[in-house]
N, C-alpha and C. Protein backbone atom coordinates (compact mmCIF):
# COMPACT_ATOMS: atom_id res chain seq x y z
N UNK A 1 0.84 -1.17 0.00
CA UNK A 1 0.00 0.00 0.00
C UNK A 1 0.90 1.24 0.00
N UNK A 2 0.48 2.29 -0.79
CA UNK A 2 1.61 3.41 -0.77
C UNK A 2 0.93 4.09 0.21
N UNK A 3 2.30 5.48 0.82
CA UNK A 3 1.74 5.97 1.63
C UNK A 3 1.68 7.08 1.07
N UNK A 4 0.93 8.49 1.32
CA UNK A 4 0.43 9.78 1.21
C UNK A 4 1.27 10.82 2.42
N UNK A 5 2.69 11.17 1.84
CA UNK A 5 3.34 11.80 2.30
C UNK A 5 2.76 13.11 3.61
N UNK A 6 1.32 13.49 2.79
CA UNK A 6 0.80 14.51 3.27
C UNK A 6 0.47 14.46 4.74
N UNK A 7 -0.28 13.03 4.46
CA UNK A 7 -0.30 12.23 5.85
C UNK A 7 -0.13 12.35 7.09
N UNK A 8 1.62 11.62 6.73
CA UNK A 8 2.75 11.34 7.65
C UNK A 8 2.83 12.60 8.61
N UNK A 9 2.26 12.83 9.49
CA UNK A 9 2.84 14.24 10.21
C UNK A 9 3.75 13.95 11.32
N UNK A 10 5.00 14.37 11.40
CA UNK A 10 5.76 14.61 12.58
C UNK A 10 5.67 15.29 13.72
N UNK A 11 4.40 14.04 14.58
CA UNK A 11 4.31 14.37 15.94
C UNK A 11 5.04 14.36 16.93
N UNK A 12 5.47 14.73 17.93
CA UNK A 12 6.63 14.93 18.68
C UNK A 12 6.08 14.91 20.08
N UNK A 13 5.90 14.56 21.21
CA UNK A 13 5.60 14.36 22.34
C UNK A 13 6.73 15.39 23.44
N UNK A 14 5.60 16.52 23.74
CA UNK A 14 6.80 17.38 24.86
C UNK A 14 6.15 17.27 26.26
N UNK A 15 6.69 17.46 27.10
CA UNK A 15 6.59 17.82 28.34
C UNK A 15 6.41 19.37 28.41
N UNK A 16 5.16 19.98 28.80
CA UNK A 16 5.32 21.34 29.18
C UNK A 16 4.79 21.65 30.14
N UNK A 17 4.95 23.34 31.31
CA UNK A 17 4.35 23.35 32.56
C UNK A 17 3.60 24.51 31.98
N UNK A 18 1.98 23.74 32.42
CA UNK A 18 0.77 25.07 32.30
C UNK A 18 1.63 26.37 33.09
N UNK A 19 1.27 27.51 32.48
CA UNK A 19 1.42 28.79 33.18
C UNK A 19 0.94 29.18 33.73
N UNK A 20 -0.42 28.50 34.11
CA UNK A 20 -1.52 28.75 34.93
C UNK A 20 -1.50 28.25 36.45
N UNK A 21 -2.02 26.65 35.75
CA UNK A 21 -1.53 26.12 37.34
C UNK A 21 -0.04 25.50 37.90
N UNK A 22 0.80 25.54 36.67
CA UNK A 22 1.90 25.41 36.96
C UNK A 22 2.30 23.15 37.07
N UNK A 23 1.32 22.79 36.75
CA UNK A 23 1.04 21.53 36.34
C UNK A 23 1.83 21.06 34.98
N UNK A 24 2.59 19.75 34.76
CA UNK A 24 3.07 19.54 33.73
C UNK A 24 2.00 18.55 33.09
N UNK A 25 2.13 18.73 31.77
CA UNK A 25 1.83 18.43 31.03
C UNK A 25 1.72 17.79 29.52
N UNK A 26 1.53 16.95 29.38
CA UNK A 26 2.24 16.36 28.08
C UNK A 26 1.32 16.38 26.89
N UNK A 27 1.69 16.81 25.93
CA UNK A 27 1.42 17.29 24.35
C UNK A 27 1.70 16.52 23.39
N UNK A 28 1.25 16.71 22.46
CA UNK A 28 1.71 16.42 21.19
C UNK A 28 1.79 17.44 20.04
N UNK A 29 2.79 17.79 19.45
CA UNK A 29 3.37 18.96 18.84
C UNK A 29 3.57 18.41 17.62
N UNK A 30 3.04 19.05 16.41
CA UNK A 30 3.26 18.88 14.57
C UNK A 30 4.18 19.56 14.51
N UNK A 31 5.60 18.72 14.55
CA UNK A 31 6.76 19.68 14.03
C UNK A 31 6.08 20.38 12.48
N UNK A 32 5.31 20.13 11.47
CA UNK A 32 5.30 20.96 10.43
C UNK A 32 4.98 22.66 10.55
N UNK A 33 4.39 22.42 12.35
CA UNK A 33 3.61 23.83 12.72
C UNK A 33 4.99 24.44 12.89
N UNK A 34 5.98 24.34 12.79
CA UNK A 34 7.13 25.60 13.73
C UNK A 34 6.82 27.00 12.75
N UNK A 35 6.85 27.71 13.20
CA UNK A 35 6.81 29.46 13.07
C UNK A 35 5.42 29.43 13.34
N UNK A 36 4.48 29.10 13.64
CA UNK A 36 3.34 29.57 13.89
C UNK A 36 3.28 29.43 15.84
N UNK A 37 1.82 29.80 15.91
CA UNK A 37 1.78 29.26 17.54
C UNK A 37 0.10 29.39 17.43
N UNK A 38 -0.41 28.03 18.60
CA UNK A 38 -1.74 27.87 18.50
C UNK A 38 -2.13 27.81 19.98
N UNK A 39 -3.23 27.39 19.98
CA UNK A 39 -4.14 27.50 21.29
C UNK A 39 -4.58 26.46 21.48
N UNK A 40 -3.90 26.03 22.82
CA UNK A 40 -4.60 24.46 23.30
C UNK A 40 -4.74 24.86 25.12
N UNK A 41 -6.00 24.16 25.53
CA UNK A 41 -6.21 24.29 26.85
C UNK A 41 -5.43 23.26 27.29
N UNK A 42 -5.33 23.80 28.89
CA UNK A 42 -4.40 22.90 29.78
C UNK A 42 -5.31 21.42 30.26
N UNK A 43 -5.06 20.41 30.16
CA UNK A 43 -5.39 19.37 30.64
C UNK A 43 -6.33 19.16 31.83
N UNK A 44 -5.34 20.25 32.71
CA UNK A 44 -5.72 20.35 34.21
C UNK A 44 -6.40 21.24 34.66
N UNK A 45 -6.38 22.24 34.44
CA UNK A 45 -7.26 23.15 34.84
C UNK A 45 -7.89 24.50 33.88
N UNK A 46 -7.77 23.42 32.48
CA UNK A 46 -8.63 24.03 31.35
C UNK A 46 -8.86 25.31 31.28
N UNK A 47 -7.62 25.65 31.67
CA UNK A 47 -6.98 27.26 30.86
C UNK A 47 -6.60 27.53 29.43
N UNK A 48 -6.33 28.77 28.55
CA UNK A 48 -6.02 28.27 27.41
C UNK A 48 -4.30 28.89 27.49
N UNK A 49 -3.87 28.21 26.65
CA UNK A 49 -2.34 28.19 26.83
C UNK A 49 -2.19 28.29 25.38
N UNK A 50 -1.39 29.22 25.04
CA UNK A 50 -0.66 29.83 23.68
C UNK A 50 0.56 29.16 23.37
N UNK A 51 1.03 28.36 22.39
CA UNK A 51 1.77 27.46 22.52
C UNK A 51 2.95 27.99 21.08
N UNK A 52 4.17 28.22 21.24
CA UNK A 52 4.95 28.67 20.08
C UNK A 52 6.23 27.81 20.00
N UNK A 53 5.76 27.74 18.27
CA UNK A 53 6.68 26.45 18.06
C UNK A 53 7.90 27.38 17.43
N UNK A 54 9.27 26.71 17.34
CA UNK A 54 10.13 27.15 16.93
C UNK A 54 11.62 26.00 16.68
N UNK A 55 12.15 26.44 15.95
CA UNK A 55 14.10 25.60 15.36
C UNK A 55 14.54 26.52 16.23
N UNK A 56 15.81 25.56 17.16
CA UNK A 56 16.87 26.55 17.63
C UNK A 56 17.68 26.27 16.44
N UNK A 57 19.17 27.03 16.82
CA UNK A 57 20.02 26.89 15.75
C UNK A 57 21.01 25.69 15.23
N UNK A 58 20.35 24.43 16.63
CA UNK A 58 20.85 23.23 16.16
C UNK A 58 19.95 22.37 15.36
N UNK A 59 18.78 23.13 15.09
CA UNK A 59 17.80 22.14 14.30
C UNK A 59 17.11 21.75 15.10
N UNK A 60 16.51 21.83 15.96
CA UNK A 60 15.89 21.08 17.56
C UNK A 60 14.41 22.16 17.96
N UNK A 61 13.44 21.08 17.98
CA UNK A 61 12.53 21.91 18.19
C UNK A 61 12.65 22.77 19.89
N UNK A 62 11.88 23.91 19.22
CA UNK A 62 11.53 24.59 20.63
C UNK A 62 10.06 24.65 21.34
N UNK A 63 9.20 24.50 22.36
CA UNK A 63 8.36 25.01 22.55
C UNK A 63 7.96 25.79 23.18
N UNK A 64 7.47 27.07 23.42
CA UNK A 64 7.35 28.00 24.41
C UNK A 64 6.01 28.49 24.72
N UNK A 65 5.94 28.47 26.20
CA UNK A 65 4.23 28.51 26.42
C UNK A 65 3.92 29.57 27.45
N UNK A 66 2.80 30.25 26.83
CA UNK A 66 2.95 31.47 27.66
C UNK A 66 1.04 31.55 28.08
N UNK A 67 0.49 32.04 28.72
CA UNK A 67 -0.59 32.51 29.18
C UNK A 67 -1.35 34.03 28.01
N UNK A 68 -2.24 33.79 28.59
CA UNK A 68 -3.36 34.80 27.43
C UNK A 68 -2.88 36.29 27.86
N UNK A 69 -2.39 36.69 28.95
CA UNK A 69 -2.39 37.81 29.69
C UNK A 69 -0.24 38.21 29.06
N UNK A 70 0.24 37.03 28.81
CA UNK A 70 1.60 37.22 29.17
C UNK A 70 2.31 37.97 27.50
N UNK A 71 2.42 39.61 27.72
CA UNK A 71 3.36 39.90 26.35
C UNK A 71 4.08 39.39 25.88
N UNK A 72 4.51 38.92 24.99
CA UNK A 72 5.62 38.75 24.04
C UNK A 72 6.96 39.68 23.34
């Protein structure tokens, strides 16, 4: 059976701590998303958490998670 490249997405499993309640939490991240950032609630205490994907300069994903209130 062939496969459909489009498919295949490179999910990645992170560990992150809500900003809210400060609870960790584990994700699943589409490396295809890096330069964007989306909105997923916290597990635990179903806050919404702003989630930004990014390459450091070794090629290695980044994730950075910030709260609705927190500037950039």
């Amino acid at each position: 059976m062939a496969r459909d490249s489009r498919t295949e997405n490179l999910l990645t499993q992170q560990t992150v701590s809500c900003p809210y309640c400060g609870e960790s939490i584990e994700v699943l991240i589409d490396e295809e998303e890096v330069g964007h950032e989306y909105i997923e609630d916290c597990q635990v205490c179903c806050r919404p958490i702003t989630f930004v994907l990014s390459m450091d300069f070794a090629g290695q994903l980044s994730v950075s998670v910030h709260d609705e209130n927190d500037s950039r």
